[in-house]
Structure formats: structure tokens, C-alpha cells
Protein backbone atom coordinates (compact mmCIF):
# COMPACT_ATOMS: atom_id res chain seq x y z
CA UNK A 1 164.58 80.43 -111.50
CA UNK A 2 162.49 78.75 -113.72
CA UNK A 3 164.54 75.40 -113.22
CA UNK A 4 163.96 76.26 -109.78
CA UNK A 5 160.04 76.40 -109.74
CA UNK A 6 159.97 73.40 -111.72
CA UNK A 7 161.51 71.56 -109.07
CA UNK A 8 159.56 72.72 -106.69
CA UNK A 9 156.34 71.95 -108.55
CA UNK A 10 157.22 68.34 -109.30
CA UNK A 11 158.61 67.64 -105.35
CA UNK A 12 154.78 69.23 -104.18
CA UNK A 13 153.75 66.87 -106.90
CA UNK A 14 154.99 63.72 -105.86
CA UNK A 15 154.61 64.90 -102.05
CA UNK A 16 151.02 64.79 -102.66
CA UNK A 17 150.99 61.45 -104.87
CA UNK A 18 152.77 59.75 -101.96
CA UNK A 19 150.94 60.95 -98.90
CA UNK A 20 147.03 60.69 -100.78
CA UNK A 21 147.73 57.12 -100.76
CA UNK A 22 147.91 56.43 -96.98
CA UNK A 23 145.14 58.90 -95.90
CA UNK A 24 142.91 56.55 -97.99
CA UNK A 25 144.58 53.17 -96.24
CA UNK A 26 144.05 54.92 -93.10
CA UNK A 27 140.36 55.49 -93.75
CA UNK A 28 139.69 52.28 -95.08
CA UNK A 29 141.22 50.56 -91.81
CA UNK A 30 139.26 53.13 -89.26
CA UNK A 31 135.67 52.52 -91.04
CA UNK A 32 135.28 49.40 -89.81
CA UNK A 33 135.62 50.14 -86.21
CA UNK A 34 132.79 52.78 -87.05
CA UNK A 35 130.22 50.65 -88.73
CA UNK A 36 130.57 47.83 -86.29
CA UNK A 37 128.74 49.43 -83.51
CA UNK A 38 125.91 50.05 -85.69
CA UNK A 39 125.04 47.11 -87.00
CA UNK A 40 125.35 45.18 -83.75
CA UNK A 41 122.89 47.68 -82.35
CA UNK A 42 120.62 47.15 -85.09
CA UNK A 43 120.81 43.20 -84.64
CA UNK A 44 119.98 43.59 -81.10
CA UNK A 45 117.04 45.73 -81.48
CA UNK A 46 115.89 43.09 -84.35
CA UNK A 47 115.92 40.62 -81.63
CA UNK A 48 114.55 42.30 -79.01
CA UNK A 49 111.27 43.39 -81.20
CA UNK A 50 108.03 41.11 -80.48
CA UNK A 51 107.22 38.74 -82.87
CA UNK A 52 103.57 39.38 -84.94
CA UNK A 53 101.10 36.56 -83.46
CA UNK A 54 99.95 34.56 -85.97
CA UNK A 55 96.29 35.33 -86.87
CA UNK A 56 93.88 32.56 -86.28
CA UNK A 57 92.65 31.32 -89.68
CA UNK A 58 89.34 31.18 -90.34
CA UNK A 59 87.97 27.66 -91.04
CA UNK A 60 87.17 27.02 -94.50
CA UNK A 61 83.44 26.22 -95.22
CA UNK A 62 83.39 23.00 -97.33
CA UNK A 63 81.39 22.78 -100.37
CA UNK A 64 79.27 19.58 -100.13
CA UNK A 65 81.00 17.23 -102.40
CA UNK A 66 78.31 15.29 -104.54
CA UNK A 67 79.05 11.30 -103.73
CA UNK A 68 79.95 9.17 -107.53
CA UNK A 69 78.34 5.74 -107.18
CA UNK A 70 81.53 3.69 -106.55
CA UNK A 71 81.14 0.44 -108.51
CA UNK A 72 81.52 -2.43 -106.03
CA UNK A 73 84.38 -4.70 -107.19
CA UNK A 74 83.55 -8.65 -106.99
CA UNK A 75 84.75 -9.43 -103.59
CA UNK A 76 86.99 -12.36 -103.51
CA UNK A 77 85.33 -15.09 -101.18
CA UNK A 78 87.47 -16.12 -98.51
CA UNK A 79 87.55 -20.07 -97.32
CA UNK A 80 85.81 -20.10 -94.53
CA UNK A 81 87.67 -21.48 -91.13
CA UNK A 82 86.66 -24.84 -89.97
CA UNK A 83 85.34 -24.56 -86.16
CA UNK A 84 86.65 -27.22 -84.54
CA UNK A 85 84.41 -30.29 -84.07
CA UNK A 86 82.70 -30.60 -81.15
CA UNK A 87 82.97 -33.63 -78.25
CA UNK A 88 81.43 -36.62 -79.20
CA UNK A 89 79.60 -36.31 -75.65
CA UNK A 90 77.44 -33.01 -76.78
CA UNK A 91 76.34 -33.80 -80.24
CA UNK A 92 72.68 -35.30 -80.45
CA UNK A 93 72.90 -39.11 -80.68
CA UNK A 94 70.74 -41.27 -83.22
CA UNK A 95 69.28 -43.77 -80.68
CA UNK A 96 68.86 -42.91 -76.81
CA UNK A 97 67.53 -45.13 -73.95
CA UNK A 98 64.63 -45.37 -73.27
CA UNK A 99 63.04 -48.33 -71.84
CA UNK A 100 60.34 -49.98 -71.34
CA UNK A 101 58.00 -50.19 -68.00
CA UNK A 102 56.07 -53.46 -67.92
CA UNK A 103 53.33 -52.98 -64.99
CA UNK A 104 51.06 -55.88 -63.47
CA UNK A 105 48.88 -56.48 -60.51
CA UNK A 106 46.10 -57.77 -59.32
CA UNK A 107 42.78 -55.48 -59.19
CA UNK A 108 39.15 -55.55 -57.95
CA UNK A 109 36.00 -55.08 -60.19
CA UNK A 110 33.46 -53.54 -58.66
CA UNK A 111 29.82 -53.43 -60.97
CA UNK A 112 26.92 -51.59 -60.66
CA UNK A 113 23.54 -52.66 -60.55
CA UNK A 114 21.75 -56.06 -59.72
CA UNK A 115 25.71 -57.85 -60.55
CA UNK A 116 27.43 -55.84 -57.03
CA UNK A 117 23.93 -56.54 -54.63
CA UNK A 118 24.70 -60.30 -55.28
CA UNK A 119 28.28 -60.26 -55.18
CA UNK A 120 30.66 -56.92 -53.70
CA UNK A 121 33.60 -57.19 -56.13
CA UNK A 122 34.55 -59.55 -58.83
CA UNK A 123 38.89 -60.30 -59.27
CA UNK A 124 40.82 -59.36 -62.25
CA UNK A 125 44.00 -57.99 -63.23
CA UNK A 126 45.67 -54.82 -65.38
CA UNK A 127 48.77 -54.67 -66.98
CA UNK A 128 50.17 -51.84 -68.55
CA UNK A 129 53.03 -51.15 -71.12
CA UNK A 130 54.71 -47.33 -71.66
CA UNK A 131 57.81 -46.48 -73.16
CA UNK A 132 60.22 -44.02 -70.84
CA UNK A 133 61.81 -41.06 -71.25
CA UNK A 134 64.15 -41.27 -68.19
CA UNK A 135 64.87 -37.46 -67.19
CA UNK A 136 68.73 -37.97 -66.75
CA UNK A 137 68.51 -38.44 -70.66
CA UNK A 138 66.05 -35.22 -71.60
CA UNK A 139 68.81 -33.30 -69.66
CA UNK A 140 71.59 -34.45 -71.54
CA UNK A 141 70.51 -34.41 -74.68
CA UNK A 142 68.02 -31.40 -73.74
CA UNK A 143 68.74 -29.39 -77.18
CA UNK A 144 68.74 -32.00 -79.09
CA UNK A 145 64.63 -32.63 -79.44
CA UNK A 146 62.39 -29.85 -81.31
CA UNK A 147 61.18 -26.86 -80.33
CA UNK A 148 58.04 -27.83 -79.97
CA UNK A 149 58.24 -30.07 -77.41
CA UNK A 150 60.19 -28.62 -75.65
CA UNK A 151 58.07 -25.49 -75.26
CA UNK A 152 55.56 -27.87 -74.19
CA UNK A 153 57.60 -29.66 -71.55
CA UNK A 154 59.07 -26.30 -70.25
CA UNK A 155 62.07 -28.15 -68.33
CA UNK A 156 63.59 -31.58 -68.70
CA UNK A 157 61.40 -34.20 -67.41
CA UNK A 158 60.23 -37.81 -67.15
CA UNK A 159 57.74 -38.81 -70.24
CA UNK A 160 56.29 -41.85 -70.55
CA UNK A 161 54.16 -42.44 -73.73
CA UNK A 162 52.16 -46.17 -75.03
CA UNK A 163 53.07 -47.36 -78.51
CA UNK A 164 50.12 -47.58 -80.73
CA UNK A 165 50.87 -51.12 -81.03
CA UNK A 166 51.46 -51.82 -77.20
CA UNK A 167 47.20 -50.57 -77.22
CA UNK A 168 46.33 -53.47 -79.10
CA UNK A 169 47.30 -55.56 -76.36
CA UNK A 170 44.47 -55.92 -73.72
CA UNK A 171 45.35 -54.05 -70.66
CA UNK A 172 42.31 -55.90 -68.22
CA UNK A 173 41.36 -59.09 -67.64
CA UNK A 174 38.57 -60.29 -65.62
CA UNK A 175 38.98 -63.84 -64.39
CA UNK A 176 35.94 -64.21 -61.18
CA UNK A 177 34.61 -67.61 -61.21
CA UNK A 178 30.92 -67.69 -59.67
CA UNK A 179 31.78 -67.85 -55.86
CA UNK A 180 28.05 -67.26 -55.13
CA UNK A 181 25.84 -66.74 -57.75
CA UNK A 182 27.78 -65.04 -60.60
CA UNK A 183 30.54 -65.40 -62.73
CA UNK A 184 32.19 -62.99 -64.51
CA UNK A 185 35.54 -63.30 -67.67
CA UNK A 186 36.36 -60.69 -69.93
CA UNK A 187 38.59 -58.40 -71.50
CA UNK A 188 39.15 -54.78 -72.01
CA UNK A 189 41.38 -52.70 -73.89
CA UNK A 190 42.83 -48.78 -73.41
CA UNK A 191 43.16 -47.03 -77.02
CA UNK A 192 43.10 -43.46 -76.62
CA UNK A 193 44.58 -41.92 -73.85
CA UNK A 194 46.80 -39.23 -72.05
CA UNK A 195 47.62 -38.00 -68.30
CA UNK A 196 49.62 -35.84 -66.28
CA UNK A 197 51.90 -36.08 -63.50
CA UNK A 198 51.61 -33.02 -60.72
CA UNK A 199 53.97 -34.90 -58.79
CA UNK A 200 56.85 -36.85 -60.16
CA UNK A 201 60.47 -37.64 -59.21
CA UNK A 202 60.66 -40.75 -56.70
CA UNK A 203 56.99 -40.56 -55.50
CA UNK A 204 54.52 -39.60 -58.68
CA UNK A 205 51.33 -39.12 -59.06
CA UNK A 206 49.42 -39.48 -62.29
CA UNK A 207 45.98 -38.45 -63.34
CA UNK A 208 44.89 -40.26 -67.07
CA UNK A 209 42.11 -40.09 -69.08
CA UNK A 210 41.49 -42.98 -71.83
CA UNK A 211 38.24 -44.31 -73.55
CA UNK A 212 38.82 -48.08 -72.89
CA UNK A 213 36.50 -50.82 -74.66
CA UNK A 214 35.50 -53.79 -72.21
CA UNK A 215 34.03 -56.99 -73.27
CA UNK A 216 32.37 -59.44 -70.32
CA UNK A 217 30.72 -62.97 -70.53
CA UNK A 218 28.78 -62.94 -67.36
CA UNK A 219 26.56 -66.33 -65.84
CA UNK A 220 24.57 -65.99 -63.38
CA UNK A 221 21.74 -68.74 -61.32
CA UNK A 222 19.90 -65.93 -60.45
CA UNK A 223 19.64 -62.62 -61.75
CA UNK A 224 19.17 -63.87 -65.25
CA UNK A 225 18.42 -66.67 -67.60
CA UNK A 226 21.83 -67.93 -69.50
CA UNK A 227 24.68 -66.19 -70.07
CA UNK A 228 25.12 -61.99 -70.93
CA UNK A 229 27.20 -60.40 -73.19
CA UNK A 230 28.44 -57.36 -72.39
CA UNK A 231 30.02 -55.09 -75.13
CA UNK A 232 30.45 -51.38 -74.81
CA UNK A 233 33.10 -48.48 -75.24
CA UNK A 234 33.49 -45.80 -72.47
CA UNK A 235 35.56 -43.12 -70.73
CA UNK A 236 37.74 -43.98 -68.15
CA UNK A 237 39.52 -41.51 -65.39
CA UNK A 238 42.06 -42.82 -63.08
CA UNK A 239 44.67 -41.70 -60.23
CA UNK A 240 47.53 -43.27 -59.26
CA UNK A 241 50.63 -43.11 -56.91
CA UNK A 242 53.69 -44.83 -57.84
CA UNK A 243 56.73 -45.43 -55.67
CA UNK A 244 60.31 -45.78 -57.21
CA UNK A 245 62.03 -49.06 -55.41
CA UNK A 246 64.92 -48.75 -57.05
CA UNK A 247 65.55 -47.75 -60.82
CA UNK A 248 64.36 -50.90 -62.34
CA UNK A 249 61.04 -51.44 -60.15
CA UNK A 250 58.62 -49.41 -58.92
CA UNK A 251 55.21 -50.18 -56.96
CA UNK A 252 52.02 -48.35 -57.85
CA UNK A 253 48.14 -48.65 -56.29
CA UNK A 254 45.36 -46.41 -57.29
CA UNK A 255 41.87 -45.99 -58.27
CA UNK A 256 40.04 -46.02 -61.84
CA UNK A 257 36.35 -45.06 -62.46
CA UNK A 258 35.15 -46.73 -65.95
CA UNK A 259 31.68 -45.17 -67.52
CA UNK A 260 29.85 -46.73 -69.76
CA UNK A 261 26.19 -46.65 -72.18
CA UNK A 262 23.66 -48.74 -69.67
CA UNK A 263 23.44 -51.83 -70.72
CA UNK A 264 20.44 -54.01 -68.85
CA UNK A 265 21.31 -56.97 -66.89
CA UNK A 266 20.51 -59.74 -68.75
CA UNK A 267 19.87 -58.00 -72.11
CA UNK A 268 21.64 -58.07 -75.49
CA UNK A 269 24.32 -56.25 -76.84
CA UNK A 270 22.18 -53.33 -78.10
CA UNK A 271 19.68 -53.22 -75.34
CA UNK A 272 19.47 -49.80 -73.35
CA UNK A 273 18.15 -50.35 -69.74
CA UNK A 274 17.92 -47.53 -66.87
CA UNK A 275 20.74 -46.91 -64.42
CA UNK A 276 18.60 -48.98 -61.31
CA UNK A 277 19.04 -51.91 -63.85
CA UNK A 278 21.68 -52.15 -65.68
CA UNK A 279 25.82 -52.07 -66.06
CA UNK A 280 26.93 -48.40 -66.14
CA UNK A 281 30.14 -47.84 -64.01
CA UNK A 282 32.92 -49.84 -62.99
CA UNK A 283 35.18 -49.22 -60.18
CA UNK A 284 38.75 -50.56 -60.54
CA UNK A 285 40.97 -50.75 -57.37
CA UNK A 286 44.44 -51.99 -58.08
CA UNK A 287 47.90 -52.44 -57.02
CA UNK A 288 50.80 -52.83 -59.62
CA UNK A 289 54.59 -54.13 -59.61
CA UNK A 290 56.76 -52.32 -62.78
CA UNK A 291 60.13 -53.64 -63.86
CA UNK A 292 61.74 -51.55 -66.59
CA UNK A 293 63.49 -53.46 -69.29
CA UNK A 294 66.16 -51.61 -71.17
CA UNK A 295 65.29 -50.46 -74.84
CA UNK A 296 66.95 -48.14 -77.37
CA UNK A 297 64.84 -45.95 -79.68
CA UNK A 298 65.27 -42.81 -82.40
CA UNK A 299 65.48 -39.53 -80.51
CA UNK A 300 61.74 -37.71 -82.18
CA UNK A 301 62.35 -34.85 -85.18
């Protein structure tokens, strides 16, 4: 019996060993088809939850930041680019035309006093020398002159000016043999002077002022015993009207009024006599031919 129960113990025994074995395989193959469900549920409610929204951020106040003095590093000076030269036509030449207008003419003398009751008008002649600055050139080289006369010209425009040498050549002469009872020869000359033009382009009109000295020899049978010398400086005004021909002449005629310190007819040089008796005023009426001859001069600085 004993046999017997031992038997029996160690068949329960090994039953048991054998069949504790599988139950545990069996679990561990069922527990993943229980977990599964689970955590797919729990991924899909992780994706399905709203995500936080971000929190604007505040912006940051910024300290002022206290500026170093930067030391300035020598800068390296770069070699400047050429500009390109520009046409010989637009830079300002040394010497421009400008030439010269000869005028001469024949002209009438009238005299006051005892000298015009005798004898109406005594002949003479003018001639006159200016230097031209044809407008075509102030145009072209317009920029070229200084400021300053060009703020007094405003606009490009014809200038004529006299040399100071061209006044020490005489720019009247009186030659009036005695036709009746007086003869008149002298000479005068125009040092000082200057005029404007209201009208200019291929009709002008100038108005001048000058303070011409005249010397005459006059002879007469009877106003006076021998000959007179007259001698006196004076202030002249005259208007004239000039027509352009063509480029190189031109024809003026005009009008000049000459006034003078009385002299008395018949006295000397330093004589004073009253304006019934004496030379005080000339009247000049002329008529001019101009040629211009070319010239080339220094543009002014």
C-alpha cells in the first residue's frame, strides 16, 4: 500500500509539473491580444486631445546699452576714377573772335553862338573803333566768362567795348574851309565813355555817354580879329541807329549833343564869356559805314 501511495504521489507530481507549464504558455500568448486594445485606445485619445496654444511672449524691455567710442580705423584712400575728358568743342578756349568794327562817315558841325548866325553848319567827319563780342560766341562759350559779368549781362549778348589805346586816336575831325566868312579845323577825342543798347540784334539802337575833349582853330573876316583857339573838355550824349548789311558791314546815322565851359568868340583859351556870346554846344549829325575786320583776343578772367 505504501508502494502504492507513493506512486500515486509522484504520477500527481509530475501531472502537475507537466500541465503548470502550458497554462503559463497559454497566458503568455492570450495577454497580448488583451493589452492591444488598450493601448491603441490610449494612442487615439492622445491624438485626438487639443494641442496647448502657445502663450504669446511678452516682449523683452531692452536695457539701454551705453555706446563705447569706436576708434575710427585710418580709412584706406581709394584712387579716384578718371571722368572721362570732355569734347574739345565744350571746354573754354584761350583766344575767341572777336573783331574789330572800324566806323566812318561824314558829319555836320553845328556851333552855337555868333560862329552858326554867319554860317548854319560847318563839315567834318567821326570815326570810331570798338572791339566785338559777336553773340553767337557769348552763347557758345556762355560758362566760360566770370560770374560777374555774366550776372551783369543776364543772357548772352552782343558787347562791344573801345580799347584804351583805340581812345588815343582822335575820333572827330573838323575840316570846313571858310565858304563865307569862317573857317573852322580841329580835332577832338572820346576818352571816357559807356552806352547801352535797348534795341539790338539786326537793327540797334545805342544811347552813349562820353566826356570828349575838342580842339578848334577857327578864322574868321568878321566876327573877330585873327585866328581863335578853342580848347575845352565836355560831356557828350548821343543816339544812334545802326543797320546790319550783312555780317561784315553795317550802316549807322544818328545824333550827338556835345556841352562844353563857354568859351567867348574871339577870346583866349581861358576866357569865360556868356552863353549869347560864346561856344557852348555842338550839335553833331552823322552818318557812318562799319566794316568788321576779324581779330582774335583772350576770353576776360
Amino acid at each position: 500500500m505504501a508502494r502504492a501511495h507513493r506512486s500515486l504521489i509522484i504520477t500527481l507530481g509530475l501531472m502537475v509539473s507537466l500541465l503548470l507549464p502550458m497554462e503559463l504558455f497559454a497566458q503568455d500568448n492570450a495577454q497580448p491580444d488583451s493589452v492591444a486594445p488598450a493601448e491603441s485606445e490610449i494612442v487615439i485619445a492622445q491624438q485626438q486631445r487639443p494641442r496647448p496654444r502657445r502663450t504669446q511672449q511678452r516682449p523683452r524691455t531692452q536695457r539701454p546699452r551705453t555706446q563705447r567710442p569706436r576708434t575710427q580705423r585710418p580709412r584706406t584712400q581709394r584712387p579716384r576714377t578718371q571722368r572721362p575728358r570732355r569734347q574739345q568743342n565744350t571746354r573754354c578756349p584761350r583766344m575767341v573772335n572777336t573783331p574789330v568794327q572800324i566806323g566812318m562817315g561824314p558829319a555836320a558841325q553845328f556851333i552855337s553862338g555868333p560862329i552858326q548866325q554867319d554860317q548854319v553848319a560847318h563839315l567834318g567827319g567821326q570815326l570810331a573803333l570798338t572791339g566785338v563780342m559777336l553773340e553767337e560766341t557769348m552763347r557758345k562759350h556762355w560758362r566760360c566768362f566770370p560770374v560777374k559779368y555774366r550776372r551783369l549781362l543776364g543772357k548772352p549778348q552782343e558787347v562791344r567795348a573801345k580799347p584804351l589805346v583805340a581812345s588815343l586816336v582822335p575820333s572827330e575831325l573838323i575840316v570846313s574851309p571858310k565858304i563865307k566868312n569862317t573857317g573852322i579845323y580841329g580835332i577832338g577825342w572820346h576818352l571816357i565813355g559807356f552806352g547801352i543798347a535797348p534795341i539790338s540784334g539786326p537793327v540797334r539802337f545805342d544811347l552813349k555817354l562820353s566826356l570828349p575833349v575838342k580842339y578848334m582853330y577857327i578864322h574868321s573876316d568878321t566876327l573877330f580879329d585873327g585866328p581863335m583857339h578853342f580848347l575845352r573838355p565836355g560831356l557828350e550824349g548821343k543816339a544812334e541807329l545802326e543797320f546790319m548789311v550783312t555780317n561784315d558791314f553795317l550802316l549807322s546815322l544818328g545824333w550827338a549833343s556835345q556841352l562844353f565851359i563857354p568859351q567867348r568868340v574871339g577870346g583866349r583859351i581861358m576866357e569865360l564869356g556868356s552863353i549869347g556870346d560864346s561856344i557852348w554846344h555842338i550839335g553833331q549829325a552823322f552818318v557812318k559805314f562799319h566794316i568788321r575786320v576779324p581779330y582774335e583776343s583772350a576770353l576776360p578772367r
